[in-house]
Protein backbone atom coordinates (compact mmCIF):
# COMPACT_ATOMS: atom_id res chain seq x y z
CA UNK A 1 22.90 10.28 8.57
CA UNK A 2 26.53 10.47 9.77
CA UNK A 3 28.76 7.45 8.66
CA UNK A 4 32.06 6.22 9.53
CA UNK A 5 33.44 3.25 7.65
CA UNK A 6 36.69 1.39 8.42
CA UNK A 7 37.36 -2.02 6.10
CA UNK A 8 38.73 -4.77 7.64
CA UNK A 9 41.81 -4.62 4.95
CA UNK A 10 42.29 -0.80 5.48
CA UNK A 11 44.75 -1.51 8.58
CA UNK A 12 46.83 -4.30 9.16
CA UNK A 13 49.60 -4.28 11.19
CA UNK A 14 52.92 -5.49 9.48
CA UNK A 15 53.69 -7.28 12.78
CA UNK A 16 49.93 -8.72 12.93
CA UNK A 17 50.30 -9.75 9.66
CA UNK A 18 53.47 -11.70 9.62
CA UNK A 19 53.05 -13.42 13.09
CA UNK A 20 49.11 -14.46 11.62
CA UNK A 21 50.66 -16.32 8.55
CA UNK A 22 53.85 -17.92 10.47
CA UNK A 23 51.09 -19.36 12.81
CA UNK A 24 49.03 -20.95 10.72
CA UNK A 25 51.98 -22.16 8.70
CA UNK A 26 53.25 -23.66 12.01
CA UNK A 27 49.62 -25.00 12.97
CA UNK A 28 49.22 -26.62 9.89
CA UNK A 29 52.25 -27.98 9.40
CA UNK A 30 52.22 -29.61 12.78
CA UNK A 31 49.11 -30.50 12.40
CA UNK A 32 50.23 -32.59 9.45
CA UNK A 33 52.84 -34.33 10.76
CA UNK A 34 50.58 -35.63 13.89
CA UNK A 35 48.51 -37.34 10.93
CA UNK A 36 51.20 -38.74 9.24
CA UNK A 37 52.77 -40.20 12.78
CA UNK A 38 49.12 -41.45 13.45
CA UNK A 39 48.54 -43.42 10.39
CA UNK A 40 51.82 -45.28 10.92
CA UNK A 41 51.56 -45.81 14.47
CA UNK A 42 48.06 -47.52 13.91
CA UNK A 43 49.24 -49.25 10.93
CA UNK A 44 51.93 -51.01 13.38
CA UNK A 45 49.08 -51.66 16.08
CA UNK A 46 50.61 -48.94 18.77
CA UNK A 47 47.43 -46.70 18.78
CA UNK A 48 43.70 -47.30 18.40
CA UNK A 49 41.06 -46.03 16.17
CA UNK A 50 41.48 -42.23 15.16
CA UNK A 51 38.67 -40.61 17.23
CA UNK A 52 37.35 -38.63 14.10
CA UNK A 53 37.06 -41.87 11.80
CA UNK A 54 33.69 -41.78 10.19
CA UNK A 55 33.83 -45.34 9.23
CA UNK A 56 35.96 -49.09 10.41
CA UNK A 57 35.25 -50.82 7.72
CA UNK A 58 38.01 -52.20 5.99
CA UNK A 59 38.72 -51.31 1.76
CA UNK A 60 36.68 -47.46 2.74
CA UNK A 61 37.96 -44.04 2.09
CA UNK A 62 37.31 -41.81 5.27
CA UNK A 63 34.62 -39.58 4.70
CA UNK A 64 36.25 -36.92 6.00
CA UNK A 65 39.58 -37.22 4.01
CA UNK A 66 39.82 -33.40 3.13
CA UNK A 67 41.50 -30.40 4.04
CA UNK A 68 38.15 -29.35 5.92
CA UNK A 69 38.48 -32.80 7.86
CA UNK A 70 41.91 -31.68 8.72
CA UNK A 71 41.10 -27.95 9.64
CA UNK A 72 38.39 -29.16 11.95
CA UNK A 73 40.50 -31.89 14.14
CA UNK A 74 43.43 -29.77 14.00
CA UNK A 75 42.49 -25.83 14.50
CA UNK A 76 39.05 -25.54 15.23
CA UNK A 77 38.72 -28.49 17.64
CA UNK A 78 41.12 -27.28 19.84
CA UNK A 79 39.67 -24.23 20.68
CA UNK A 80 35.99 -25.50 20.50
CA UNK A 81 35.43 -24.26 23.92
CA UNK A 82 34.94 -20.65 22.92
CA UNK A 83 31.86 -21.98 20.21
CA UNK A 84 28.33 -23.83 20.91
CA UNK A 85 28.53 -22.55 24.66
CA UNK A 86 25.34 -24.15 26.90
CA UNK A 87 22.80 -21.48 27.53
CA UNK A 88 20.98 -21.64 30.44
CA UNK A 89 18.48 -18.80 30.33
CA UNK A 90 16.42 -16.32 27.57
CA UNK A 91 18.89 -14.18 24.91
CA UNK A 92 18.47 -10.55 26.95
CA UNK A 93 20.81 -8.43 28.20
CA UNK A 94 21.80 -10.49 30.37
CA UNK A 95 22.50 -14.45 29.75
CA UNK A 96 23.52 -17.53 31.67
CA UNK A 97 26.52 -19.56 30.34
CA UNK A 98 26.95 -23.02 31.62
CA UNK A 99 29.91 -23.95 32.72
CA UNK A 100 31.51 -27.01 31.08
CA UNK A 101 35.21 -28.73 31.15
CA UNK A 102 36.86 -31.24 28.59
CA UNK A 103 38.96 -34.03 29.63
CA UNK A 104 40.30 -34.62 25.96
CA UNK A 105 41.57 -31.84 24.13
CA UNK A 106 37.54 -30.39 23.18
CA UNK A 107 36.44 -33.65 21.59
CA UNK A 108 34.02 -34.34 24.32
CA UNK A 109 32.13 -31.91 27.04
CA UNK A 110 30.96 -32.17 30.80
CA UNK A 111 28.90 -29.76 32.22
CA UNK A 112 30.04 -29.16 35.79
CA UNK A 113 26.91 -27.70 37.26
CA UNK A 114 27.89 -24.11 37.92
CA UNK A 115 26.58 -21.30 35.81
CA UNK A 116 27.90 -17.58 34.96
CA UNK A 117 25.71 -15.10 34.54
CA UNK A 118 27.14 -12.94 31.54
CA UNK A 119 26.33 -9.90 30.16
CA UNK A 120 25.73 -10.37 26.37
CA UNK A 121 27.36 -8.96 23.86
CA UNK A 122 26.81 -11.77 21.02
CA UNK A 123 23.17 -12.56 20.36
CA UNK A 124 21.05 -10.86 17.78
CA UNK A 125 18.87 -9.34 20.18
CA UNK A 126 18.75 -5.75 18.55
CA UNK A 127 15.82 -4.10 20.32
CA UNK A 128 15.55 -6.19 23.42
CA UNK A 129 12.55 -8.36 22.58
CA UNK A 130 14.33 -11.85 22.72
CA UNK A 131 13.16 -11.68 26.82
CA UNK A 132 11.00 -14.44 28.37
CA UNK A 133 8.50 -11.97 30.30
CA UNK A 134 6.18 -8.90 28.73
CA UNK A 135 3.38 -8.24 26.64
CA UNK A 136 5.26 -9.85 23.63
CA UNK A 137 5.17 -13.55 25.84
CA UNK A 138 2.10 -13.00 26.95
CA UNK A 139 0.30 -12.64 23.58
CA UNK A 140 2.89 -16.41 22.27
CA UNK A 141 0.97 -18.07 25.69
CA UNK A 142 -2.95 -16.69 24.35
CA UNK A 143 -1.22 -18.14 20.99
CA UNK A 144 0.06 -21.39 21.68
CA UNK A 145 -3.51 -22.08 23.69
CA UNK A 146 -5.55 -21.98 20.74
CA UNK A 147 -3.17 -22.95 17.63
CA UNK A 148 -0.73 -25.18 19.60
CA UNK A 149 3.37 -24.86 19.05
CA UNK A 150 3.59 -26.14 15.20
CA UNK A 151 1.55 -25.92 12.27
CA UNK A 152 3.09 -29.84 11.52
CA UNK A 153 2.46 -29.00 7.37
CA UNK A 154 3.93 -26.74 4.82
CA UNK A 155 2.10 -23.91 4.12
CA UNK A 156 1.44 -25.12 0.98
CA UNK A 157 -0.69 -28.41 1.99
CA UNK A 158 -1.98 -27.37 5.33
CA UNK A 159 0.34 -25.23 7.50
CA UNK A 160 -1.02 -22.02 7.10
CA UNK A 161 -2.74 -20.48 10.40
CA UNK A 162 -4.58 -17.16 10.59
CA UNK A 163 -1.55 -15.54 12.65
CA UNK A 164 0.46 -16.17 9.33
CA UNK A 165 -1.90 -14.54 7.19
CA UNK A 166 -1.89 -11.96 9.74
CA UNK A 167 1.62 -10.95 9.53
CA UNK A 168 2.59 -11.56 6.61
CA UNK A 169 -0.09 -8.34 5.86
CA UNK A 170 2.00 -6.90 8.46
CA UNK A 171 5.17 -7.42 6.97
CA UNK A 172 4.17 -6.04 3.45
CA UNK A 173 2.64 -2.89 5.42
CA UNK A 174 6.06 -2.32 7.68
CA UNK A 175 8.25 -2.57 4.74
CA UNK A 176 6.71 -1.09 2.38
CA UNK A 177 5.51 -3.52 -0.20
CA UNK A 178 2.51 -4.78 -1.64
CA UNK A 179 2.75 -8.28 -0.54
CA UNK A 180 4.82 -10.53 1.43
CA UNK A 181 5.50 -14.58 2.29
CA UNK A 182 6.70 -15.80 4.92
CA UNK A 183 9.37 -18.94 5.73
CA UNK A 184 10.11 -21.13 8.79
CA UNK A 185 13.79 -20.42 8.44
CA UNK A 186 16.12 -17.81 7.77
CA UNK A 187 18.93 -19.23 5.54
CA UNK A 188 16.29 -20.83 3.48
CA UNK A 189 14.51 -17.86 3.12
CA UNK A 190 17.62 -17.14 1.12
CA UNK A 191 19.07 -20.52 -0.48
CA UNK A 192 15.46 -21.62 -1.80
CA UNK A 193 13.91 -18.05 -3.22
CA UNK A 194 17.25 -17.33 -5.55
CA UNK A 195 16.98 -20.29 -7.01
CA UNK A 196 13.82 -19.65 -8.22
CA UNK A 197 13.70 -15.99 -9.46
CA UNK A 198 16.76 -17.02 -11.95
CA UNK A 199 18.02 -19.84 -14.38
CA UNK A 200 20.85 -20.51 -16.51
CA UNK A 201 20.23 -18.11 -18.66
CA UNK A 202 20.09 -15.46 -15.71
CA UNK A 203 23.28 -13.12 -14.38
CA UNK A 204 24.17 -12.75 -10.63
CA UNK A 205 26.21 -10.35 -9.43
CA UNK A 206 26.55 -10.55 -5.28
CA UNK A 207 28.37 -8.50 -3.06
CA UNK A 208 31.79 -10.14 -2.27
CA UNK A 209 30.64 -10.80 1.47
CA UNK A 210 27.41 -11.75 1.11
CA UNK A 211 26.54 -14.01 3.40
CA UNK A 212 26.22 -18.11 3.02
CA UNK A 213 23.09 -18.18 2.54
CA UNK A 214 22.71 -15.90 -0.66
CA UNK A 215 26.36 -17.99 -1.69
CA UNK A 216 24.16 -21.44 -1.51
CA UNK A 217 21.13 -19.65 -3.09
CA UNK A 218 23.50 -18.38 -6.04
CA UNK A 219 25.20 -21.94 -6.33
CA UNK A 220 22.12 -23.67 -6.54
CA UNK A 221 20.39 -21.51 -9.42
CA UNK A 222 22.48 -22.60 -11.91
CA UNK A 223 22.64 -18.71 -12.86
CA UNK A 224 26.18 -17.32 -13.76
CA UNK A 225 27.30 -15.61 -10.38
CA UNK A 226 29.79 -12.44 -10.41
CA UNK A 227 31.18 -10.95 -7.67
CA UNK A 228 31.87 -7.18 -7.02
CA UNK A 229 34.05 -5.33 -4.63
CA UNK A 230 32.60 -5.34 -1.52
CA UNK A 231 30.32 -2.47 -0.78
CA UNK A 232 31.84 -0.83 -4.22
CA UNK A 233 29.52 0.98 -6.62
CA UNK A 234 32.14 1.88 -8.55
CA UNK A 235 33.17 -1.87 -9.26
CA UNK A 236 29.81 -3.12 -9.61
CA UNK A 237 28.56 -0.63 -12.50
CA UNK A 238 32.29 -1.74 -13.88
CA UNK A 239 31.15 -5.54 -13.54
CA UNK A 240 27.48 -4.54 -14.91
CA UNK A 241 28.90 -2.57 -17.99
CA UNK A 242 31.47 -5.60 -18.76
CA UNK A 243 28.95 -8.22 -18.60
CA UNK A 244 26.30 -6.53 -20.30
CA UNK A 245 28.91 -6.06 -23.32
CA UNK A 246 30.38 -9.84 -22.95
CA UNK A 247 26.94 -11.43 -22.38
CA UNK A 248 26.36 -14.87 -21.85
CA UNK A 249 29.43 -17.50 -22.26
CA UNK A 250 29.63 -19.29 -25.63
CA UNK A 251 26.94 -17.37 -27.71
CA UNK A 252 27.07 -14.07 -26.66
CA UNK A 253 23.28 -13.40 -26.18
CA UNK A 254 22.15 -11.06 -23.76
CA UNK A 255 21.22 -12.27 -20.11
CA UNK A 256 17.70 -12.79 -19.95
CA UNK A 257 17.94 -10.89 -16.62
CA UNK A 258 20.52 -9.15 -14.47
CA UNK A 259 19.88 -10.07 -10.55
CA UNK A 260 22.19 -7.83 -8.11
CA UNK A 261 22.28 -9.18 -4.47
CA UNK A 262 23.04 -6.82 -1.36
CA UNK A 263 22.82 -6.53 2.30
CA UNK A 264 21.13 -3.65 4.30
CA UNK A 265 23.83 -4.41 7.15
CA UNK A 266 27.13 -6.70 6.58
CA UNK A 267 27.25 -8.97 9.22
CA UNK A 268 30.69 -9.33 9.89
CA UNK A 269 31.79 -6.10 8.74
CA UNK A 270 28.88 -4.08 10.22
CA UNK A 271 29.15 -1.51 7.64
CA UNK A 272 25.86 0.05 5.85
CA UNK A 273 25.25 -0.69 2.22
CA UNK A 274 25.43 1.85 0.11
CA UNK A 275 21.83 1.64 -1.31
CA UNK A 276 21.09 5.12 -3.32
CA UNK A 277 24.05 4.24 -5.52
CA UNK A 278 23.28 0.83 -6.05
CA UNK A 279 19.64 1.56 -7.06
CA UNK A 280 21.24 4.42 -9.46
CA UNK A 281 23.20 1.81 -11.17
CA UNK A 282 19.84 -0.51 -11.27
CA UNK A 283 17.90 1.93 -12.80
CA UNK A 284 20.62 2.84 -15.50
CA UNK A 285 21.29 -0.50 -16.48
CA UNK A 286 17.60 -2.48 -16.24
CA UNK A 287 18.83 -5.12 -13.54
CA UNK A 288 16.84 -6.57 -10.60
CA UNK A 289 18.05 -5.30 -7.06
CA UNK A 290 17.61 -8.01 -4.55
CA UNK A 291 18.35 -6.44 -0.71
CA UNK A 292 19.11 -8.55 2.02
CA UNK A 293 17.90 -6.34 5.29
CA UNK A 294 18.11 -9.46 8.02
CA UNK A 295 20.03 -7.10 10.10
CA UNK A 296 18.87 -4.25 9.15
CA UNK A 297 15.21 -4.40 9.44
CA UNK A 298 14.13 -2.95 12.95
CA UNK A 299 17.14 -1.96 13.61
CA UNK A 300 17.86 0.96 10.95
CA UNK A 301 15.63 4.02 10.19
CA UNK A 302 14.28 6.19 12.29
CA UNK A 303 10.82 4.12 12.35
CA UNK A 304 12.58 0.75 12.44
CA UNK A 305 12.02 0.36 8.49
CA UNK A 306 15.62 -0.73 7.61
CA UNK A 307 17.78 0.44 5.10
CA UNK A 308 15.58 1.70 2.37
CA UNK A 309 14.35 4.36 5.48
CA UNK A 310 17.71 5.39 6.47
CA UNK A 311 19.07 5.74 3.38
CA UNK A 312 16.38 8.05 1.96
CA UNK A 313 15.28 5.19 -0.38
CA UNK A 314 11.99 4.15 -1.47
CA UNK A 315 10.88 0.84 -1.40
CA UNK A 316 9.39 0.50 -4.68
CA UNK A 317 13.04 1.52 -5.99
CA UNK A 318 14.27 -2.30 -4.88
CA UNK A 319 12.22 -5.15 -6.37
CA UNK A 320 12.61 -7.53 -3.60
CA UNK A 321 12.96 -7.23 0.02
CA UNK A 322 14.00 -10.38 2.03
CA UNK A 323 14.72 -10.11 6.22
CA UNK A 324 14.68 -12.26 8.92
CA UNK A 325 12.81 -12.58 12.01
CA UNK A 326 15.54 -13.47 14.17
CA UNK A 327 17.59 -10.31 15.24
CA UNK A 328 15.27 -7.10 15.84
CA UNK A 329 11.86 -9.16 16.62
CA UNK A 330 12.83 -11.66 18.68
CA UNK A 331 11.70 -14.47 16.80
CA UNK A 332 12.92 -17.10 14.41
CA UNK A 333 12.24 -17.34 9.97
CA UNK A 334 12.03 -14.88 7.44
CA UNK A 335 9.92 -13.21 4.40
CA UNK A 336 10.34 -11.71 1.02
CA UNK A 337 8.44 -8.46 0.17
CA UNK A 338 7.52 -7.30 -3.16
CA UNK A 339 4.87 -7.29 -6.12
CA UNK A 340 1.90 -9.47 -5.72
CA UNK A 341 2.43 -11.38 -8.95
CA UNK A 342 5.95 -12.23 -7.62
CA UNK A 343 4.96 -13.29 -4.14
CA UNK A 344 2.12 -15.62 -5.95
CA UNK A 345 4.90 -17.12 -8.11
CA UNK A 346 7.15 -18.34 -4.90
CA UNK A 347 3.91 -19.86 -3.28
CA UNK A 348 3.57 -21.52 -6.05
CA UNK A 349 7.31 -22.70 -7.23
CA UNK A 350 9.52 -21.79 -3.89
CA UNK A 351 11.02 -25.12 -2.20
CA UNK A 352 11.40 -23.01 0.96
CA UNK A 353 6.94 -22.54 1.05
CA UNK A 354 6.69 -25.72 -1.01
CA UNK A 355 8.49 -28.53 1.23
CA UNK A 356 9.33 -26.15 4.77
CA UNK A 357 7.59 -26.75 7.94
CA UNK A 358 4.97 -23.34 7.98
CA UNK A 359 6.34 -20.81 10.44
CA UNK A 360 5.19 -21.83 14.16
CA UNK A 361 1.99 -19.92 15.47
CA UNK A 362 3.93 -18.81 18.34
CA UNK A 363 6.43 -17.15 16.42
CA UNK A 364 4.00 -15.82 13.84
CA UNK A 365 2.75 -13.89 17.07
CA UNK A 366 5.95 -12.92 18.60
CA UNK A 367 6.93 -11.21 15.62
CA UNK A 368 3.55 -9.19 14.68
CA UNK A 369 3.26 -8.01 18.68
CA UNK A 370 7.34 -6.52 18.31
CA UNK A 371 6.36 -5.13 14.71
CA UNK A 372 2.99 -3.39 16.27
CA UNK A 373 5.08 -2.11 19.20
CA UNK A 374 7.52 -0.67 16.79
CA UNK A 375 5.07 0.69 14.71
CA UNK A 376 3.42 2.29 18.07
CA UNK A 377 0.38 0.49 17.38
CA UNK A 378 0.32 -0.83 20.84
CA UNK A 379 -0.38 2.53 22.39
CA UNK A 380 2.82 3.03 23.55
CA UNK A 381 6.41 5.21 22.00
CA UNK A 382 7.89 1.73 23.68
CA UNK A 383 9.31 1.19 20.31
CA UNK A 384 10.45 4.21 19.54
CA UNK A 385 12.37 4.46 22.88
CA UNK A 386 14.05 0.88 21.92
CA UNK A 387 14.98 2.05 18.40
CA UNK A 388 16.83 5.80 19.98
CA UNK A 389 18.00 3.49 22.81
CA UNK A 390 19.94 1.11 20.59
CA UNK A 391 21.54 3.74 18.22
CA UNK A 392 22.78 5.48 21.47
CA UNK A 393 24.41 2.54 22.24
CA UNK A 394 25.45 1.21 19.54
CA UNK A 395 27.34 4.58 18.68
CA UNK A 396 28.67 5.23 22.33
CA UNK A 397 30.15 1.64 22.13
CA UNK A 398 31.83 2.22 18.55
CA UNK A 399 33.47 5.76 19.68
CA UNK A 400 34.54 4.30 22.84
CA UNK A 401 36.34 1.35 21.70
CA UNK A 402 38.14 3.18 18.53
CA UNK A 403 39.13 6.20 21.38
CA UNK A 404 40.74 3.10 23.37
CA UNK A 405 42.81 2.20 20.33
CA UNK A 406 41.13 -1.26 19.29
CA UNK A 407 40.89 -1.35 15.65
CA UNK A 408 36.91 -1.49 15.09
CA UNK A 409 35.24 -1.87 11.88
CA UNK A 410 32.00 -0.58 10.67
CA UNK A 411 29.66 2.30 10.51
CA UNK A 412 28.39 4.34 12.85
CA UNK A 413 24.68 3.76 13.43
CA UNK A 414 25.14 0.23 12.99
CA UNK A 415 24.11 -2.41 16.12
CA UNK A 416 27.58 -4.84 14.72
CA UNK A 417 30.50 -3.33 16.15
CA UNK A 418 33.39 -5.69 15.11
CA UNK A 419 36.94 -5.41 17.14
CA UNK A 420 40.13 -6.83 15.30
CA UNK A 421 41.97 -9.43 16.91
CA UNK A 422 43.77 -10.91 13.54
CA UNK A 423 46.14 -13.47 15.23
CA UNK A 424 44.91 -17.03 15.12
CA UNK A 425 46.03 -17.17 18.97
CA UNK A 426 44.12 -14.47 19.96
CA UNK A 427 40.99 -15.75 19.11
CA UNK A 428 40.49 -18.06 21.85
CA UNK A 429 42.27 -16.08 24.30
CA UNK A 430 39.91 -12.57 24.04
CA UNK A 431 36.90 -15.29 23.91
CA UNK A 432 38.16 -16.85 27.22
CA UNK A 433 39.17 -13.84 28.80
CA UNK A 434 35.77 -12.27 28.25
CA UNK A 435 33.74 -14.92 30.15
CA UNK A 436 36.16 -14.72 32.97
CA UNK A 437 34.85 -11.18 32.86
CA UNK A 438 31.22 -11.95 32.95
CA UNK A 439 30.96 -11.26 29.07
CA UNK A 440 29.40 -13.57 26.73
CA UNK A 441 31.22 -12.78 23.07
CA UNK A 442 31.54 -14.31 19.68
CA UNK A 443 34.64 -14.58 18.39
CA UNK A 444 35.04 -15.02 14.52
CA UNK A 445 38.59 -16.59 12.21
CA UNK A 446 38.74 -18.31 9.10
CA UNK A 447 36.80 -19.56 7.04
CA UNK A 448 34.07 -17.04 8.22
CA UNK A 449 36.64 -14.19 7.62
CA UNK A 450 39.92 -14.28 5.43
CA UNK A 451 42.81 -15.50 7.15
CA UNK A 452 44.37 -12.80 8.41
CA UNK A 453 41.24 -10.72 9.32
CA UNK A 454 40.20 -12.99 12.77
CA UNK A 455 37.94 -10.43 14.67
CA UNK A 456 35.35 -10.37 17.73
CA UNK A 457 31.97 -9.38 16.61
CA UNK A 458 29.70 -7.50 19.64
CA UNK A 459 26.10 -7.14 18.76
CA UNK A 460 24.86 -4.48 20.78
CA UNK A 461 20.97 -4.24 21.98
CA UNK A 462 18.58 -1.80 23.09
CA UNK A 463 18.23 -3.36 26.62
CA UNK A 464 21.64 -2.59 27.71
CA UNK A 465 21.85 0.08 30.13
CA UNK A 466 24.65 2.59 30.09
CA UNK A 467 26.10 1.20 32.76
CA UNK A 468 25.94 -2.44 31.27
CA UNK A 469 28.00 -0.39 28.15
CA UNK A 470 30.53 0.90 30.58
CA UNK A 471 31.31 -1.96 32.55
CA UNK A 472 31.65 -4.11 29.18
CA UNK A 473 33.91 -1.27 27.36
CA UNK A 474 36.29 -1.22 30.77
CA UNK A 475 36.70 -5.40 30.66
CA UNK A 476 37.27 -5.14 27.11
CA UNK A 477 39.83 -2.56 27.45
CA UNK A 478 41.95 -4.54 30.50
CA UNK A 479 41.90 -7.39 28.26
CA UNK A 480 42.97 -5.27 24.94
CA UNK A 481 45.80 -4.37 27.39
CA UNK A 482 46.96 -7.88 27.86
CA UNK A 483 46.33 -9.10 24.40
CA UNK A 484 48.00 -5.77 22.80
CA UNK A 485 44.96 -5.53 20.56
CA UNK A 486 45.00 -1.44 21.36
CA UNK A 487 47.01 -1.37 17.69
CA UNK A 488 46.19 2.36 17.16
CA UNK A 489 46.32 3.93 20.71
């Protein structure tokens, strides 16, 4: 296992910096003074109705009255073209963009009626199974014949089909664990199952850039939440040892329970979590380890097992698992693996099983047909081929871009290779200039990053070709040329 990690705060230019602050100090200021000139002007009758007024009716507040009111008329809104793109075809290696044009400023869309046919560099589509033709389709079509599209219930009331049961066997036996449950979404998977495995009386302590969906989870258990230096063993047995001294606030008892919260794969970092160190520090100081593997499952270890696999760790080291169906399988939802007494507990008390729509029969199938080709149960080394496939190219992409000069964060292995662009000005531009190119990107600023640390994010899959790789790498390199994004050539 060969790692190379670069943090996003490791290398900033001095120039990158300075010009990133003056613009958003120029952005917002301007963007404040266009308010204040349009209240007055529609106080004295000259214009109309603000277009993003929630409400006309006299004596109200806006709604919207706040500074993320003001962000989203003022920044995002104006370069809203490069988000929510029309898609036109399946999420493969290829994808069709519709083409669209706004008459006022990106408050309103109109599709023209052309397409571009892109080559795609920002969906989850790890190993190549989010295609619309194959064995994995054909089994969803047997599927949808006999079960239909929806389950229409919970699972808990009448939502739960065979093809659930079915894989949710499958998921306990391809990660490892005893048991496993299943959810219809992803971020609830999340945001309703922390809630539940802690209370007030409970300790949190999450990775700094954990992703929203543990953040809501932690907010809504009413637990005390601490944060540690991102990716930092060192800082997180510092935050366990102060903690476990301080205790809880006011009295001073102990915690009834220590949760920690990581991620097999950062998402907008793409760097690997340091899991052997982590479950040291677990073991040494009793606490619950909690891992996050939505990116990494399928798409790490030399089976497809995630991050417990390619980090040498065994699965009965972390007490919960929790991953997503949505990147390496080619599906939507999510599950949590771990002891059957736990897994019995959140069908009985998680709001996620309790009150979400059961996960759709078709999906339920999609994602056990991927997880039996990975596991070469389909009489095939079609999944093994996928998983050597995307670490080649995942790796030759990285190496490339960082011999260019682009600034690239991440480790090596990993399928998220993100590029820094850090100027808010930039991030529209490299997103424009890439479908001009034929590539489909996702370009990422503030609030999903910190301020100065704006960034492209390319997921790379396991059904791009080499030459797909190549021809991507030498448009991304003619635009780092115009941009000046090449910061270390």
């Amino acid at each position: 296992m060969t790692t190379e990690t670069r943090h996003g705060e490791d290398f900033v230019p001095l120039s990158a910096a300075i010009f990133t602050y003056l613009s958003y100090g120029v952005l917002i200021v301007m963007g404040h003074f266009r308010d204040f000139c349009g209240r007055w002007l529609r106080f004295f009758g000259i214009l109309g109705r603000a277009p993003y007024a929630v409400t006309t009716e006299p004596g109200y507040a806006e709604l919207l009255a706040d500074f993320d009111s003001f962000y989203t008329r003022r920044l995002y809104t104006r370069i809203r073209d490069c988000w929510n793109r029309p898609v036109g075809s399946a999420p493969g290696a290829q994808i069709t963009v519709l083409e669209r044009v706004s008459k006022d400023y990106n408050q309103t869309f109109e599709l023209t009626g052309r397409s571009i046919r892109c080559l795609n560099l920002g969906s989850y589509n790890y190993l190549g199974f989010g295609e619309n033709s194959g064995p994995c389709i054909e089994a969803v079509r047997e599927t949808i014949g006999k079960f239909g599209v929806c389950a229409c219930s919970p699972a808990a009331e009448a939502g739960r089909t065979r093809v659930q049961v079915e894989l949710e066997e499958l998921v306990a036996r391809f990660v490892g664990k005893p048991a496993a449950i299943v959810f219809g979404m992803g971020f609830a998977t999340n945001s309703t199952t922390i809630p539940t495995l802690v209370d007030k009386h409970s300790l949190i302590i999450s990775d700094a850039l954990n992703h929203s969906s543990i953040v809501s989870g932690c907010r809504a258990s009413g637990a005390k939440v601490i944060a540690f230096k991102h990716n930092d063993p060192a800082d997180l047995e510092a935050v366990l040892r102060k903690q476990i001294a301080e205790g809880q606030p006011r009295t001073h008892r102990a915690w009834s329970k220590i949760l920690i919260i990581v991620e097999g794969i950062y998402s907008m970092e793409g760097e690997i979590c340091k899991l052997p160190e982590i479950v040291a520090l677990k073991k040494k100081y009793r606490a619950y380890l909690y891992v996050d593997e939505a990116h990494s499952i399928g798409a790490m270890g030399r089976r497809g097992r995630g991050v417990c696999e390619y980090t040498g760790v065994n699965p009965d080291d972390v007490d919960i698992l929790m991953g997503t169906f949505t990147k390496s399988f080619g599906g939507v939802g999510g599950y949590i693996a771990s002891s059957v007494e736990l897994i019995n507990y959140l069908r009985a008390t998680d709001l996620g099983h309790l009150y979400g729509t059961s996960l759709s029969p078709a999906v339920a199938t999609m994602v056990t047909t991927t997880m039996r080709i990975i596991l070469g149960e389909d009489g095939t080394d079609d999944g093994k081929r996928r998983l050597a496939q995307l670490r080649d190219n995942s790796n030759y992409f990285r190496r490339s871009l960082i011999d260019m000069g682009f600034v690239v964060l991440g480790d090596n292995d990993s399928p998220i290779v993100p590029l820094m662009l850090y100027h808010p000005a930039k991030i529209p531009a490299f997103s424009r200039l890439a479908l001009e190119r034929g590539l489909a990107v996702v370009v990422v600023g503030y609030p999903a990053t910190p301020i100065i640390l704006s960034r492209t994010r390319f997921c790379v899959s396991a059904a791009h070709t080499r030459e797909d790789i190549d021809r991507a790498l030498e448009a991304i390199s003619e635009i780092g040329d115009i941009m000046r994004l090449k910061y270390l050539a």
